[in-house]
Protein backbone atom coordinates (compact mmCIF):
# COMPACT_ATOMS: atom_id res chain seq x y z
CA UNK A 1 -77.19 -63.88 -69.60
CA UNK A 2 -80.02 -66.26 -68.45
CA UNK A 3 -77.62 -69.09 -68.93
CA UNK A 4 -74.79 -67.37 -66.31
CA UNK A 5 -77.84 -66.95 -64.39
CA UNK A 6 -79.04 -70.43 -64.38
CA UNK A 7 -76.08 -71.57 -63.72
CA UNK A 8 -75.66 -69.38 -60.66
CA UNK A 9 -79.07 -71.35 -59.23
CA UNK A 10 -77.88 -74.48 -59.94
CA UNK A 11 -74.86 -73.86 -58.33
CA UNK A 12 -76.35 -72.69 -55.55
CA UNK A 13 -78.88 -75.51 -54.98
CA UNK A 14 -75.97 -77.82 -56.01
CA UNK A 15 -73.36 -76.51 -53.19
CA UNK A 16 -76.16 -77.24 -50.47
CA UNK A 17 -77.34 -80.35 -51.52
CA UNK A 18 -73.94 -81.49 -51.53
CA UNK A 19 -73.41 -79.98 -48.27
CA UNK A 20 -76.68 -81.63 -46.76
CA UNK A 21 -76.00 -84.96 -48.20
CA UNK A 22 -72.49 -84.99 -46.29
CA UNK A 23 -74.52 -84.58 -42.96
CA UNK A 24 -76.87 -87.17 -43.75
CA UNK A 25 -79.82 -84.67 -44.19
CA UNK A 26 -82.43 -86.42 -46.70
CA UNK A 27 -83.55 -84.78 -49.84
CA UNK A 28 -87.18 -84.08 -48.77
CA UNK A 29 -85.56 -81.95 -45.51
CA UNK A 30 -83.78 -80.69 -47.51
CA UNK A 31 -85.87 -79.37 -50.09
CA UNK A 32 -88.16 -77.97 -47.69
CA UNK A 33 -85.33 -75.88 -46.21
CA UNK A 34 -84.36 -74.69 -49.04
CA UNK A 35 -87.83 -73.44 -50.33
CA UNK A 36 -88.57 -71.78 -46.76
CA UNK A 37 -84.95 -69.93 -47.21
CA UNK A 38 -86.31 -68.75 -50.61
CA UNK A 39 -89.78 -67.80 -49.29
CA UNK A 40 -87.77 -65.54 -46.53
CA UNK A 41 -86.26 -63.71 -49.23
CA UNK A 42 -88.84 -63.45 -50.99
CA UNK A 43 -91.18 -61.60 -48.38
CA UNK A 44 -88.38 -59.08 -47.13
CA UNK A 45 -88.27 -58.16 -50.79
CA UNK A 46 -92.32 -58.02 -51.61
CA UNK A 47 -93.82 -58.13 -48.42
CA UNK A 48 -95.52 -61.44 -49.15
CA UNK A 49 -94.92 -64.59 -50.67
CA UNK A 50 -98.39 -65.56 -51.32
CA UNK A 51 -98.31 -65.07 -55.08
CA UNK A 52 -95.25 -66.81 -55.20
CA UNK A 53 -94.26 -70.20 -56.56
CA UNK A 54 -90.93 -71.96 -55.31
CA UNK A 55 -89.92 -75.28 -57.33
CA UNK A 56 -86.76 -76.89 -56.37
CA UNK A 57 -85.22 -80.28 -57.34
CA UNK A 58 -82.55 -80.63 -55.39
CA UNK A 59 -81.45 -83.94 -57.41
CA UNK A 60 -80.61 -81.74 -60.47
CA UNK A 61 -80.07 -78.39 -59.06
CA UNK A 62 -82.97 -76.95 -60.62
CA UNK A 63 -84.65 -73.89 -59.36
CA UNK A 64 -87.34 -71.57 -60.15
CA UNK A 65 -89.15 -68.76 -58.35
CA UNK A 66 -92.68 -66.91 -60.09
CA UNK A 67 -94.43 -64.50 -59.02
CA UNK A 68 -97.93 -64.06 -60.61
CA UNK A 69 -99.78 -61.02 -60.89
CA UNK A 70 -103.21 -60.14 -62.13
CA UNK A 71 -103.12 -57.02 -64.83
CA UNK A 72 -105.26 -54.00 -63.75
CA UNK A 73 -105.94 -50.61 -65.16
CA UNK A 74 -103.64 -48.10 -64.74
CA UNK A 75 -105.37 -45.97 -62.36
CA UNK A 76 -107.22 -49.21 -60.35
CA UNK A 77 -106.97 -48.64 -56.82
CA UNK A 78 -105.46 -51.99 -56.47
CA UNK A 79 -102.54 -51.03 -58.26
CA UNK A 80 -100.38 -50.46 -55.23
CA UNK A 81 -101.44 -54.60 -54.06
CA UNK A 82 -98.48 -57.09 -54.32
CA UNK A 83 -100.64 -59.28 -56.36
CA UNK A 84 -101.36 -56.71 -58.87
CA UNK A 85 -99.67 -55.39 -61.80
CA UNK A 86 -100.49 -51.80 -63.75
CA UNK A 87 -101.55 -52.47 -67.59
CA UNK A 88 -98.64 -50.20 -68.55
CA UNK A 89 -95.83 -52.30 -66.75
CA UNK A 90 -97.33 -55.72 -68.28
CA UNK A 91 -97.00 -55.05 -71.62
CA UNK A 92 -93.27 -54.03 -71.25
CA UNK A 93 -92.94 -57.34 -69.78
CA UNK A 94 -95.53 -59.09 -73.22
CA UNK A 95 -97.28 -56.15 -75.15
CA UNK A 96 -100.83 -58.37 -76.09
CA UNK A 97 -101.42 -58.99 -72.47
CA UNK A 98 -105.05 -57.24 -71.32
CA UNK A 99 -107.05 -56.72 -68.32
CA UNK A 100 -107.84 -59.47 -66.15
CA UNK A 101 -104.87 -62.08 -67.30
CA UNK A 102 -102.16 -62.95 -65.65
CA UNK A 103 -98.95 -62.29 -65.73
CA UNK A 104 -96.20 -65.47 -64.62
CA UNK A 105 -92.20 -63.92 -63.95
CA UNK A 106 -89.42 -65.44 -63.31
CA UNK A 107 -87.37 -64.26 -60.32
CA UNK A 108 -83.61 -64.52 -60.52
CA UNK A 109 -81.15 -65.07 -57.77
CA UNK A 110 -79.75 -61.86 -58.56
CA UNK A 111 -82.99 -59.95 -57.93
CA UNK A 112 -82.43 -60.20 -54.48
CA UNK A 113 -78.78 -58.48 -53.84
CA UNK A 114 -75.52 -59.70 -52.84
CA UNK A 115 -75.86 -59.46 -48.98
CA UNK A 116 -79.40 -61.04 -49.20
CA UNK A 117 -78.49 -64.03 -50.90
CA UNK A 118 -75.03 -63.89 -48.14
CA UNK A 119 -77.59 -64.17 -45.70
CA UNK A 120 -79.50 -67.14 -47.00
CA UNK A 121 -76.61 -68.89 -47.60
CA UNK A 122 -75.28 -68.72 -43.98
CA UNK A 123 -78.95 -69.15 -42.95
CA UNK A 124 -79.45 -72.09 -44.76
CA UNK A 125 -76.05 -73.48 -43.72
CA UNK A 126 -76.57 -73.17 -39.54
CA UNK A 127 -80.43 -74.84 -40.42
CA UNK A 128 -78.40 -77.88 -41.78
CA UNK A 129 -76.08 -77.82 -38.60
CA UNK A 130 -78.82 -77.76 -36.21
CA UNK A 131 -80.82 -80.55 -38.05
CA UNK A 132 -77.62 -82.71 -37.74
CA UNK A 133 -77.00 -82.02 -33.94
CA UNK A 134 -81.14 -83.04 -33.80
CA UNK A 135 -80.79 -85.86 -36.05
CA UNK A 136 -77.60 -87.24 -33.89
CA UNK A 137 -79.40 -86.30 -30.56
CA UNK A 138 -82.82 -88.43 -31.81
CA UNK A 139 -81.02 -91.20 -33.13
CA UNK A 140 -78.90 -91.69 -30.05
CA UNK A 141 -81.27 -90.93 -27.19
CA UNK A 142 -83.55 -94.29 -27.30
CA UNK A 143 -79.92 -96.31 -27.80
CA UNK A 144 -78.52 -96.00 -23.75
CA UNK A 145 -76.98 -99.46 -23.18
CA UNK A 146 -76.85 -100.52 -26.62
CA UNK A 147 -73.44 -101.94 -27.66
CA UNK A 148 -71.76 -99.72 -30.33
CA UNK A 149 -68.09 -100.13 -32.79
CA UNK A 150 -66.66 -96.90 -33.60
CA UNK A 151 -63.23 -95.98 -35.06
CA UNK A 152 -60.67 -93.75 -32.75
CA UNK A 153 -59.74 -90.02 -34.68
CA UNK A 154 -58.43 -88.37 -31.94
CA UNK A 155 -57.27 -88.83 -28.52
CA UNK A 156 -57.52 -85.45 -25.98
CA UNK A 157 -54.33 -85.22 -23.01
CA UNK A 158 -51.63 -87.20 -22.50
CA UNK A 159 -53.61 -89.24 -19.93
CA UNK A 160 -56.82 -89.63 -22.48
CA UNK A 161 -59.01 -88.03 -20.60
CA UNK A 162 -60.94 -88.35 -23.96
CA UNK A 163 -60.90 -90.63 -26.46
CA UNK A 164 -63.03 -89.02 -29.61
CA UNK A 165 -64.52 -91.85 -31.87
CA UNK A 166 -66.40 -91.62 -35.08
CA UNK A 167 -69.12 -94.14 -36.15
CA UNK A 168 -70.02 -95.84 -39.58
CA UNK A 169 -71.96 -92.31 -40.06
CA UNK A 170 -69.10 -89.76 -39.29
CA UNK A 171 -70.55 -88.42 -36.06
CA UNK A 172 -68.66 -87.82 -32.88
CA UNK A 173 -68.73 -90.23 -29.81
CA UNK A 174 -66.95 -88.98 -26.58
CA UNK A 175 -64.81 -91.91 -24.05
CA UNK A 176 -63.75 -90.13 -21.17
CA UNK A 177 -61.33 -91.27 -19.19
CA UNK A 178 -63.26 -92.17 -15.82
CA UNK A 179 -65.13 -94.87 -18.48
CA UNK A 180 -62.20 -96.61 -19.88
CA UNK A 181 -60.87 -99.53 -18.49
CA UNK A 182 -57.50 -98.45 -16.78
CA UNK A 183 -55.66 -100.84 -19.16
CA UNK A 184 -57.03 -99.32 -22.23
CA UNK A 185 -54.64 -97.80 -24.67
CA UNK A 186 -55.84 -96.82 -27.68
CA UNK A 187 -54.37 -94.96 -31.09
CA UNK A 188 -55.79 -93.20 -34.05
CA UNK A 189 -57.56 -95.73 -36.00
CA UNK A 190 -58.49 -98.34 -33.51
CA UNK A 191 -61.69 -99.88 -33.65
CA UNK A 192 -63.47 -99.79 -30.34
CA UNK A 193 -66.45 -101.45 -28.67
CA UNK A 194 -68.53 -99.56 -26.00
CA UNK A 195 -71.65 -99.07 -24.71
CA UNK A 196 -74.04 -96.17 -24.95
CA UNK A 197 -73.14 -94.78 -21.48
CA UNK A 198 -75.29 -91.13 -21.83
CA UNK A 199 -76.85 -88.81 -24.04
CA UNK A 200 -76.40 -85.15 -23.57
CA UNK A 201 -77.69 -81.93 -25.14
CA UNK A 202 -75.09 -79.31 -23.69
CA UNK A 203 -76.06 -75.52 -25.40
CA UNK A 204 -77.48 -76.82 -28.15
CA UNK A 205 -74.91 -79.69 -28.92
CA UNK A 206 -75.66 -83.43 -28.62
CA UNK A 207 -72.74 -85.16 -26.22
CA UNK A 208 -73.11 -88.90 -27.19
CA UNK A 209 -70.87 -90.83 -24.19
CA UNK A 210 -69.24 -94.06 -24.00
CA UNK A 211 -68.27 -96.56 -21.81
CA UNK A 212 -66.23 -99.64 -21.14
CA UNK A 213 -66.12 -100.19 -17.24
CA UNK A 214 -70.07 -100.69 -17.44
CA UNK A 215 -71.43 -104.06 -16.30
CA UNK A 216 -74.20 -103.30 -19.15
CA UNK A 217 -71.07 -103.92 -21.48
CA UNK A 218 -69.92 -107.22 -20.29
CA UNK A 219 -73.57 -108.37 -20.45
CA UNK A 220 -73.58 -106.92 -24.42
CA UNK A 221 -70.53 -108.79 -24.51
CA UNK A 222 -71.95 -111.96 -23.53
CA UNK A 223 -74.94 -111.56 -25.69
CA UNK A 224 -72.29 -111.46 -28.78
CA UNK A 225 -70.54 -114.04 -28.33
CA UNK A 226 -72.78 -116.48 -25.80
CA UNK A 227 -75.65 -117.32 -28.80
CA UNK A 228 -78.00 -118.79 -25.89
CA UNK A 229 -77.49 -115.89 -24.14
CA UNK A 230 -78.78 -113.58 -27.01
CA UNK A 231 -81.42 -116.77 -27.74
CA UNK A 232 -82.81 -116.13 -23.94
CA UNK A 233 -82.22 -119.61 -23.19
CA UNK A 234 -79.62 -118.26 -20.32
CA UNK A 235 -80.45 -115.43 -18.12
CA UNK A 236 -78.03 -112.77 -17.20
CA UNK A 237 -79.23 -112.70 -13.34
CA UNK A 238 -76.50 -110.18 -12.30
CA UNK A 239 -72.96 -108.61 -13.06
CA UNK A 240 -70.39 -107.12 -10.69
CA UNK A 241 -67.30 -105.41 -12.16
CA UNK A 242 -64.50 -104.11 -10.93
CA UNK A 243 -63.01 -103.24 -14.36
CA UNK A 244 -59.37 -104.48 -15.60
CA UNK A 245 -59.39 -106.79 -12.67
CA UNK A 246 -62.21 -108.51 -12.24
CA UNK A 247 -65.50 -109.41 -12.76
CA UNK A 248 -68.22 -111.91 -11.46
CA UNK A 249 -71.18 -112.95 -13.52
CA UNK A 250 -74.30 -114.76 -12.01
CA UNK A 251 -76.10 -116.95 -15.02
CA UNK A 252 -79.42 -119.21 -15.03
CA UNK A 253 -80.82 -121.49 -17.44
CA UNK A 254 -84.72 -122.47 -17.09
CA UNK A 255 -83.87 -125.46 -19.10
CA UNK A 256 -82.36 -128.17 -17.57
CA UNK A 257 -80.76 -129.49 -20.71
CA UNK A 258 -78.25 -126.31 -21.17
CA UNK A 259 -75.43 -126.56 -17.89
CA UNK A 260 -75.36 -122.08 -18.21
CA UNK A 261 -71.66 -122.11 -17.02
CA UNK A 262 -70.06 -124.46 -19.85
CA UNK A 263 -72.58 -122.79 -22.13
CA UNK A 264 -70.76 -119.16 -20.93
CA UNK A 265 -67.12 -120.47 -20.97
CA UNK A 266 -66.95 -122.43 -24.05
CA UNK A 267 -64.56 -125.18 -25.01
CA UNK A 268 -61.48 -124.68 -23.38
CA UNK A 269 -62.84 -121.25 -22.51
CA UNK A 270 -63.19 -120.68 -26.02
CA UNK A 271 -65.80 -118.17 -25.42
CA UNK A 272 -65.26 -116.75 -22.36
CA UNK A 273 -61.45 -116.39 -23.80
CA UNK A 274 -62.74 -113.59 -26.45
CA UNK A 275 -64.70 -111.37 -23.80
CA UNK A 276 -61.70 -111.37 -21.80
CA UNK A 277 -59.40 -110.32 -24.24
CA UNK A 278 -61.80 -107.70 -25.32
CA UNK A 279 -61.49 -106.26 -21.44
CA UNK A 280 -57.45 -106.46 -21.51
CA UNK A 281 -57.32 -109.56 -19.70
CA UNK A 282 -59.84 -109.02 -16.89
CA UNK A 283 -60.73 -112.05 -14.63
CA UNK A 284 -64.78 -113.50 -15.30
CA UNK A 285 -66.13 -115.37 -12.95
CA UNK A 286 -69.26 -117.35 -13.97
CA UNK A 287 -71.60 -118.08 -11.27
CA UNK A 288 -74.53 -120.41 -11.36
CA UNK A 289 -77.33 -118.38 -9.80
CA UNK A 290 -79.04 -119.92 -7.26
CA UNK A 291 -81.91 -118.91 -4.72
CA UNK A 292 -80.38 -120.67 -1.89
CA UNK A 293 -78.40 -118.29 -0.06
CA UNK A 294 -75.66 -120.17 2.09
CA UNK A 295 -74.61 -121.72 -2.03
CA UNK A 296 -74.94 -118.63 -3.96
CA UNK A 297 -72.23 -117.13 -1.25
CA UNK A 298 -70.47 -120.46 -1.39
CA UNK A 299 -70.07 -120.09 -5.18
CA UNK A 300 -69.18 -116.37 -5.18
CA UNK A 301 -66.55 -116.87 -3.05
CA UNK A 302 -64.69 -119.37 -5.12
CA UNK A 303 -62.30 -120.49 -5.73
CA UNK A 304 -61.91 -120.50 -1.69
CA UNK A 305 -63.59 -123.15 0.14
CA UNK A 306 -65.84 -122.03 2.84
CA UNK A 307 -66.68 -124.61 6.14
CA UNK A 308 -69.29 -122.36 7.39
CA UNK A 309 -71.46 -119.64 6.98
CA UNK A 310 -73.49 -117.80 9.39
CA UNK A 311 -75.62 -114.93 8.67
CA UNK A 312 -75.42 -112.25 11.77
CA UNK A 313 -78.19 -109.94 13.61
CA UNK A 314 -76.47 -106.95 11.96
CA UNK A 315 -77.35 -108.27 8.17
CA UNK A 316 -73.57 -109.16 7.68
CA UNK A 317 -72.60 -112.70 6.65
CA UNK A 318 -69.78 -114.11 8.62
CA UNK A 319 -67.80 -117.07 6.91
CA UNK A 320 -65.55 -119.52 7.97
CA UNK A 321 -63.02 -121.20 6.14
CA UNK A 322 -59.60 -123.08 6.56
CA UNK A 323 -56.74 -121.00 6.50
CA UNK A 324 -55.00 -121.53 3.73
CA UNK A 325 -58.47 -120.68 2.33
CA UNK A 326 -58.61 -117.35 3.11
CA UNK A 327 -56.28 -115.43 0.54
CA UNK A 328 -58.29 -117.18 -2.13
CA UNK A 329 -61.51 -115.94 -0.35
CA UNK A 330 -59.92 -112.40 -0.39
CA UNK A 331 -58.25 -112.11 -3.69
CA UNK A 332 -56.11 -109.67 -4.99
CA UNK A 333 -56.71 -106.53 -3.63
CA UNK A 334 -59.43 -107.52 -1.71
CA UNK A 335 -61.49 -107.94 -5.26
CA UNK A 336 -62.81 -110.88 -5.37
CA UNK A 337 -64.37 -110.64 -1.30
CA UNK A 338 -66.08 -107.27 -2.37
CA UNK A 339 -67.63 -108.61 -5.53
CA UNK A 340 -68.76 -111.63 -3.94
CA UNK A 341 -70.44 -109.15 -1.11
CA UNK A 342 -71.46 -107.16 -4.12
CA UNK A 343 -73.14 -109.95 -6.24
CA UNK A 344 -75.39 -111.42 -2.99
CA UNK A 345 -76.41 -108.13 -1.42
CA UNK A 346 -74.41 -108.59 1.57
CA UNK A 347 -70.67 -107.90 3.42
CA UNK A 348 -69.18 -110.83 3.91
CA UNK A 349 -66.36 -111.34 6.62
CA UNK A 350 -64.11 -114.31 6.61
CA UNK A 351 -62.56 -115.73 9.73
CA UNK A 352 -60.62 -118.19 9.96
CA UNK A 353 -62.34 -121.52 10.87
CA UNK A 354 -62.04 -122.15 14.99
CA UNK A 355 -61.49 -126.02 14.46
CA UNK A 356 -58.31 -125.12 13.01
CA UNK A 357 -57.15 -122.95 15.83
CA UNK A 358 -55.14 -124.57 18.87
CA UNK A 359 -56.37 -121.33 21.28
CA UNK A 360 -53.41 -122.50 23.21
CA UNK A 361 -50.67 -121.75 20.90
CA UNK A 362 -52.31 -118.59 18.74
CA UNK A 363 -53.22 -115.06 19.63
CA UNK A 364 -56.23 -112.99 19.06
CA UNK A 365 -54.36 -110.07 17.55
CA UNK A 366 -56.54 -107.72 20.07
CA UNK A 367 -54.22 -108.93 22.74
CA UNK A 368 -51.45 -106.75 20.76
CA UNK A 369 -53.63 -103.21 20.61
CA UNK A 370 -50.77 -101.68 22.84
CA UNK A 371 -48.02 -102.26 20.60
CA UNK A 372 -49.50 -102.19 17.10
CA UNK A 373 -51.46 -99.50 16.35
CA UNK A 374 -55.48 -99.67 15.67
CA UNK A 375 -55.62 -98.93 11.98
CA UNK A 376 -52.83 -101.46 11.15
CA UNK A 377 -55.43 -104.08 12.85
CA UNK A 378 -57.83 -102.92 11.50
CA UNK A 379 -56.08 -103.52 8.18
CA UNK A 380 -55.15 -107.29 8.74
CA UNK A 381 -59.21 -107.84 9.85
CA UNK A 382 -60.16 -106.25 6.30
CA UNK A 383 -58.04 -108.92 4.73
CA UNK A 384 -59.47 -112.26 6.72
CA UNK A 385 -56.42 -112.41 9.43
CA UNK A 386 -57.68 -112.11 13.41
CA UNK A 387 -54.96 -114.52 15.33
CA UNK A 388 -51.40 -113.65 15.01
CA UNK A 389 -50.28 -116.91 13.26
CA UNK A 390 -52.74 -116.37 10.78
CA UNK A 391 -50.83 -113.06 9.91
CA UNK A 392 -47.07 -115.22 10.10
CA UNK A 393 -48.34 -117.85 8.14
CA UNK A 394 -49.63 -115.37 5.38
CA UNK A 395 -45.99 -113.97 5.44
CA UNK A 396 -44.17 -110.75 4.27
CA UNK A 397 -44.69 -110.75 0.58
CA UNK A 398 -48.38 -111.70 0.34
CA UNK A 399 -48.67 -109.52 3.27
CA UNK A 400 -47.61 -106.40 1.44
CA UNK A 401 -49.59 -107.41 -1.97
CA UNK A 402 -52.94 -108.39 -0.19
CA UNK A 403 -52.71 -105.03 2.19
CA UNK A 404 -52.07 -101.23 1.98
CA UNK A 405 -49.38 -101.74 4.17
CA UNK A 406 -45.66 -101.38 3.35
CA UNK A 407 -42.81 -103.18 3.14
CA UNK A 408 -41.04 -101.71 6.58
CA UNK A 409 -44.72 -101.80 8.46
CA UNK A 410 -44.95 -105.29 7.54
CA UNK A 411 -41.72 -106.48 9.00
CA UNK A 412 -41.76 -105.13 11.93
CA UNK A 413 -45.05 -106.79 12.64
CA UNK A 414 -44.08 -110.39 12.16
CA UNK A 415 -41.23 -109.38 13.95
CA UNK A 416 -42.93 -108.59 16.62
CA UNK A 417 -45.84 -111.58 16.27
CA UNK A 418 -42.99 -114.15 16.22
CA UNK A 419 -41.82 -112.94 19.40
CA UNK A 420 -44.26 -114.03 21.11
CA UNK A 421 -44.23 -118.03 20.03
CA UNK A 422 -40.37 -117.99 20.83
């Protein structure tokens, strides 16, 4: 009998300590736990658990609960304490013991019921869940920014709105859609690099979020694989993203001996090769910073060549540039003009430079506001073109990829442009 009972403790502690290992819980937690579980039990039962001792190893499974009690005379007034024990009952238990000893008993699992010991176990079992979700939450919340690998184990809607990863620990990490890259495909089992994005306690339940389309993960990027970057011996001055497509990176070295760009790109863009693989093929752009203005812009916009800059009243920079010049200025999309205003801290325009104009033979497209309508104008002015030759000379195809206008719009406008130099 006291073996089946032992081994009904050891069990017990066993099962738990198993359990608590498998959520990373240490043995110390997890001892205490355990003991306060006991102790609960213990005072529904007797009303206190002063006289009680609670020794637990969780490493072997052992267990053991006494309660001591001094021996008093049968008719004592104290008989009726919890930490007292009638003469009569303590010789049943020993028949030498006297008045004034103590008596030491072991208390069995089974003392305590069936439904009690439920309890404790379900007790015990949500404590160890909520340390988890407190230990995940703590370990995570001082980590925003920090560059993470985690493994892919399940992926949520046929979109992936989220991507649920696991890291070297087994705990959850959430990449919802809006902070993938939009080229990102991923399958059960990849290995995935993110940033820390967010840290969430929602009800009770840590929410540890990813993301890719950060610029905080291009610069953890460059610190990986740029050694003088992670060194300190090349600044990180600013980054400018617009994810899948392209990105624009300003760099600065305060010593003259490291040239920051060739340090960034590599050997036949041997390291700048590996970043951009890592972001499905997105365009970098390394910039040398610079604190003179009119350069820094020069160098954002490249690979267009700029003839002139002019900053204007309203805090807008207006820049001039041949025109064959000014699709490179504008880039696909219209990405590489808004992360160049992006990376100086200002909106850049580009015109096309007057020197290169004959006024005689071109046409401010203004003059045509009564047969083209304003917002197609408007349109060809986001994308650099103000004259009407600059729009024919651009022609139909680049015309449809550099704009939001289609195919049929497009046509009839160069029809109509051409027209006029007939």
């Amino acid at each position: 009998m006291a073996k089946a009972q032992l081994d009904e403790k050891n069990k017990f502690i066993d099962s738990f300590a198993e359990f608590a290992r498998s959520k990373n819980i240490d043995s110390n937690t997890m001892t205490d736990l355990l003991e306060e579980v006991f102790r609960t039990l213990i005072r529904r039962k007797y009303g206190s658990d002063q006289n009680f001792d609670v020794i637990i190893n969780t490493e072997s499974g052992d267990l053991e609960m006494r309660r001591f009690r001094l021996v008093v005379a049968d008719d004592s007034e104290e008989i009726n304490d919890s930490d007292k024990i009638p003469l009569s009952e303590a010789r049943k238990i020993e028949d030498d013991f006297e008045i004034g000893e103590e008596v030491a008993e072991d208390i069995q699992l089974e003392d305590f019921g069936r439904r009690a010991i439920l309890t404790a176990r379900q007790t015990l079992m949500q404590k160890i869940k909520d340390l988890e979700k407190g230990s995940l939450y703590d370990r995570y919340k001082d980590m925003a920014d920090e560059l993470v690998t985690a493994e892919v184990y399940q992926i949520l809607g046929r979109d992936a709105r989220e991507v649920l990863l696991t890291d070297s620990e087994g705990s959850e990490l959430v990449l919802p859609r809006s902070q993938q890259i939009p080229k990102d495909r991923f399958r059960k089992g990849d290995t995935v690099k993110a940033v820390i994005h967010k840290v969430e306690m929602i009800n009770g339940n840590p929410k540890i979020i990813l993301s890719r389309t950060s610029p905080v993960f291009l610069e953890c990027l460059f610190e990986q694989e740029i050694p003088e970057v992670y060194d300190g011996l090349i600044t990180i001055r600013k980054i400018v993203r617009e994810p899948g497509e392209r990105a624009k990176v300003a760099v600065e070295s305060y010593d003259d001996r490291i040239d920051p760009v060739g340090a960034c790109v590599g050997m036949k863009g041997s390291r700048i090769h590996s970043i951009v693989r890592e972001l499905n093929n997105e365009n970098i752009d390394v910039i040398n910073y610079t604190e003179n203005l009119d350069l820094y812009i020069s160098r954002a916009l490249s690979p267009a060549k700029i003839s002139n800059i002019v900053l204007e009243e309203n805090g807008r920079i207006s820049v001039y540039m041949k025109p064959d010049q000014v699709s490179l200025a504008i880039g696909k999309g219209g990405h590489n003009i808004k992360l160049a205003s992006r990376l100086v801290g200002y909106e850049i325009d580009v015109f096309r430079d007057v020197e290169d104009v004959d006024e005689d033979e071109d046409i401010e497209l203004s003059e045509f506001a009564d047969e083209i309508e304003g917002w197609i104008l408007e349109e060809l002015r986001r994308i650099g073109l103000d004259t009407a030759k600059s729009v024919i000379e651009l022609g139909k195809d680049t015309l449809v990829k550099r704009s939001d206008l289609e195919e049929e719009t497009v046509e009839h406008i160069l029809t109509l442009l051409r027209r006029e130099f007939e």
